[in-house]
Protein backbone atom coordinates (compact mmCIF):
# COMPACT_ATOMS: atom_id res chain seq x y z
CA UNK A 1 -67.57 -16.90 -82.53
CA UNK A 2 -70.90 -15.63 -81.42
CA UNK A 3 -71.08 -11.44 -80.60
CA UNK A 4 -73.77 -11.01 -77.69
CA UNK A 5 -74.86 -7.16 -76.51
CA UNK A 6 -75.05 -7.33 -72.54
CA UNK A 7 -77.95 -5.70 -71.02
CA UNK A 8 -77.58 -3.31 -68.66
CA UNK A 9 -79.68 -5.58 -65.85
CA UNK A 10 -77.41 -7.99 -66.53
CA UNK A 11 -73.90 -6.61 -66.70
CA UNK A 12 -73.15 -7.03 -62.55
CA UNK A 13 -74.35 -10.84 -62.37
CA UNK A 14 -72.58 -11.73 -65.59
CA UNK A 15 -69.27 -10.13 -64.65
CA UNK A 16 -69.47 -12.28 -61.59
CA UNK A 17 -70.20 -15.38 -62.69
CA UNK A 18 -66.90 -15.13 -65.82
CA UNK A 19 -64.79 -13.79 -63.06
CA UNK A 20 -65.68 -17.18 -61.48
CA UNK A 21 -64.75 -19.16 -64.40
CA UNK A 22 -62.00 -17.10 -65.88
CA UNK A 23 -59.65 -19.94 -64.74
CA UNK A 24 -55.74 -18.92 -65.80
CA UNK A 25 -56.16 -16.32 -68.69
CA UNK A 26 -54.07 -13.25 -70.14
CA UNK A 27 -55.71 -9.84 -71.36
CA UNK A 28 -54.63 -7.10 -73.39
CA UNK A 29 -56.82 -4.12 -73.86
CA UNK A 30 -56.64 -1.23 -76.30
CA UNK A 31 -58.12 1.70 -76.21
CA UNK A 32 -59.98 3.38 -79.25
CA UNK A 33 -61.28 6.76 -79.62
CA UNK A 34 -61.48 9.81 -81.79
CA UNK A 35 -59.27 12.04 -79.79
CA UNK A 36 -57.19 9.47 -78.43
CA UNK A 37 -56.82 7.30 -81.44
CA UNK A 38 -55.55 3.89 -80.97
CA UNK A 39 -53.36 3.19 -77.20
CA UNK A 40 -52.26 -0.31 -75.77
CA UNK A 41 -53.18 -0.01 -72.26
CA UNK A 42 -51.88 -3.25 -71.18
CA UNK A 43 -50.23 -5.81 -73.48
CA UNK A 44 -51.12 -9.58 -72.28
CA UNK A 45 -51.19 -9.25 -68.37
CA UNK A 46 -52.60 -12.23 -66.18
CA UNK A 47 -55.82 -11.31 -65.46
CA UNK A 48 -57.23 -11.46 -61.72
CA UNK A 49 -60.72 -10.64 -63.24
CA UNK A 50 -63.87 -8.44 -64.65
CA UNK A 51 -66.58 -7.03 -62.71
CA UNK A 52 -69.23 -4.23 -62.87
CA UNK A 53 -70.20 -1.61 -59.45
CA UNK A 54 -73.44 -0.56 -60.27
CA UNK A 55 -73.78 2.03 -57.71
CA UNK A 56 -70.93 3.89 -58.53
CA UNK A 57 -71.32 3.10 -62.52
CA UNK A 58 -67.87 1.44 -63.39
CA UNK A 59 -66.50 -1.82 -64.78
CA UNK A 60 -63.10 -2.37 -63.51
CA UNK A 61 -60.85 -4.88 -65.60
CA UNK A 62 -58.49 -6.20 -63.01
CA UNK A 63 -55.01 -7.70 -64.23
CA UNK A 64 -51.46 -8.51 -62.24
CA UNK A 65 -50.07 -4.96 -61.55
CA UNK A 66 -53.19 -3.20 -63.20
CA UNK A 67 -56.70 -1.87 -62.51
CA UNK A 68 -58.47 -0.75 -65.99
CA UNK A 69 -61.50 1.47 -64.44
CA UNK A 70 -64.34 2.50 -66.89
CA UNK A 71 -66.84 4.56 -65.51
CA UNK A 72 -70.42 5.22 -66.88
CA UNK A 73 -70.33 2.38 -69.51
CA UNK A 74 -73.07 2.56 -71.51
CA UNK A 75 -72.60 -0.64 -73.83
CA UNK A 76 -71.04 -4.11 -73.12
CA UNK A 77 -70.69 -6.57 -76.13
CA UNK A 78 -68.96 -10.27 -75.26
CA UNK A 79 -67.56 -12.94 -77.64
CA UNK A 80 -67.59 -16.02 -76.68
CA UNK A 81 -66.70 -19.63 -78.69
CA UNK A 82 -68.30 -22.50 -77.41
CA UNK A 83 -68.85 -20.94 -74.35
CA UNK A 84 -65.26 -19.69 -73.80
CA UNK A 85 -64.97 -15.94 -73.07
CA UNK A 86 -62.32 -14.34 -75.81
CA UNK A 87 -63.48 -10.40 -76.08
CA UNK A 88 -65.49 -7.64 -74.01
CA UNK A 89 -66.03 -4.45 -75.37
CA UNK A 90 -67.18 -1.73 -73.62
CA UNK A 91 -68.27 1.75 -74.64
CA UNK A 92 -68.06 4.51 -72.20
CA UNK A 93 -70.51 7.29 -71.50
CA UNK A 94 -68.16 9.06 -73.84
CA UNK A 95 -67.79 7.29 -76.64
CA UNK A 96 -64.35 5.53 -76.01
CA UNK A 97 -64.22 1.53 -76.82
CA UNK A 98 -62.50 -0.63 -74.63
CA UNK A 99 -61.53 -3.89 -76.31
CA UNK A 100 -60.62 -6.86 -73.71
CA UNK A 101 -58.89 -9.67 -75.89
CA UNK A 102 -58.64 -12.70 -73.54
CA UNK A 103 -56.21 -15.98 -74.08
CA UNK A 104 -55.09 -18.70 -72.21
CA UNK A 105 -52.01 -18.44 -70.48
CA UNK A 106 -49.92 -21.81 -69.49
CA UNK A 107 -46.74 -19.75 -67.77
CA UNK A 108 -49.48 -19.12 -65.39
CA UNK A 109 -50.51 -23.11 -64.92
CA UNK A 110 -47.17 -23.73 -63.95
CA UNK A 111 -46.66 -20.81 -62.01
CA UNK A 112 -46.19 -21.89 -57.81
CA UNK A 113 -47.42 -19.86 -54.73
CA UNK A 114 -44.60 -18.06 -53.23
CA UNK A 115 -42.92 -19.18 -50.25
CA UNK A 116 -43.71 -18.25 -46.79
């Protein structure tokens, strides 16, 4: 798995383009900090996707049911194997980490659209 720090410049076109090739995926993300400790914020949710608002400073991790907003990041790190997005973690202005864990999800594959 190969760890890559996101610069700043970068974060908005990035975001973007892995929302675009997300395809059917689940996230859980935890929350760590010193005054918070360790929280589960969402516990393997499909995810609709990841982008970054550079005028108002905030990523926003969107999932089914959930929007994860964290505003002022100030670091982004992704993991990726062989190309295939499996972590994000972001840092906030105050210190907090934000881990994104990403798998596949085949309920969703199978999954039809709703009647009309």
């Amino acid at each position: 798995m190969t760890t890559r720090k996101l610069e700043k410049a970068e974060w908005q076109e990035i975001f973007d383009k892995l929302s675009k090739r997300l395809g059917r995926k689940q996230a859980k993300i935890e929350v760590i900090g010193l005054a918070l400790g360790n929280q589960v914020e969402a516990e393997w949710l499909p995810l609709i996707g990841i982008v970054y608002d550079h005028k108002d400073d905030v990523a926003e991790v969107a999932l089914e049911g959930l929007d994860h907003l964290i505003h002022k990041p100030r670091e982004i790190r992704i993991d990726e194997d062989d190309g295939v997005l499996g972590r994000l973690e972001i840092v906030d202005a105050d210190g907090i980490r934000q881990i994104i864990k990403l798998r596949r999800d085949p309920e969703l594959a199978h999954r039809t659209a709703p009647q009309q």
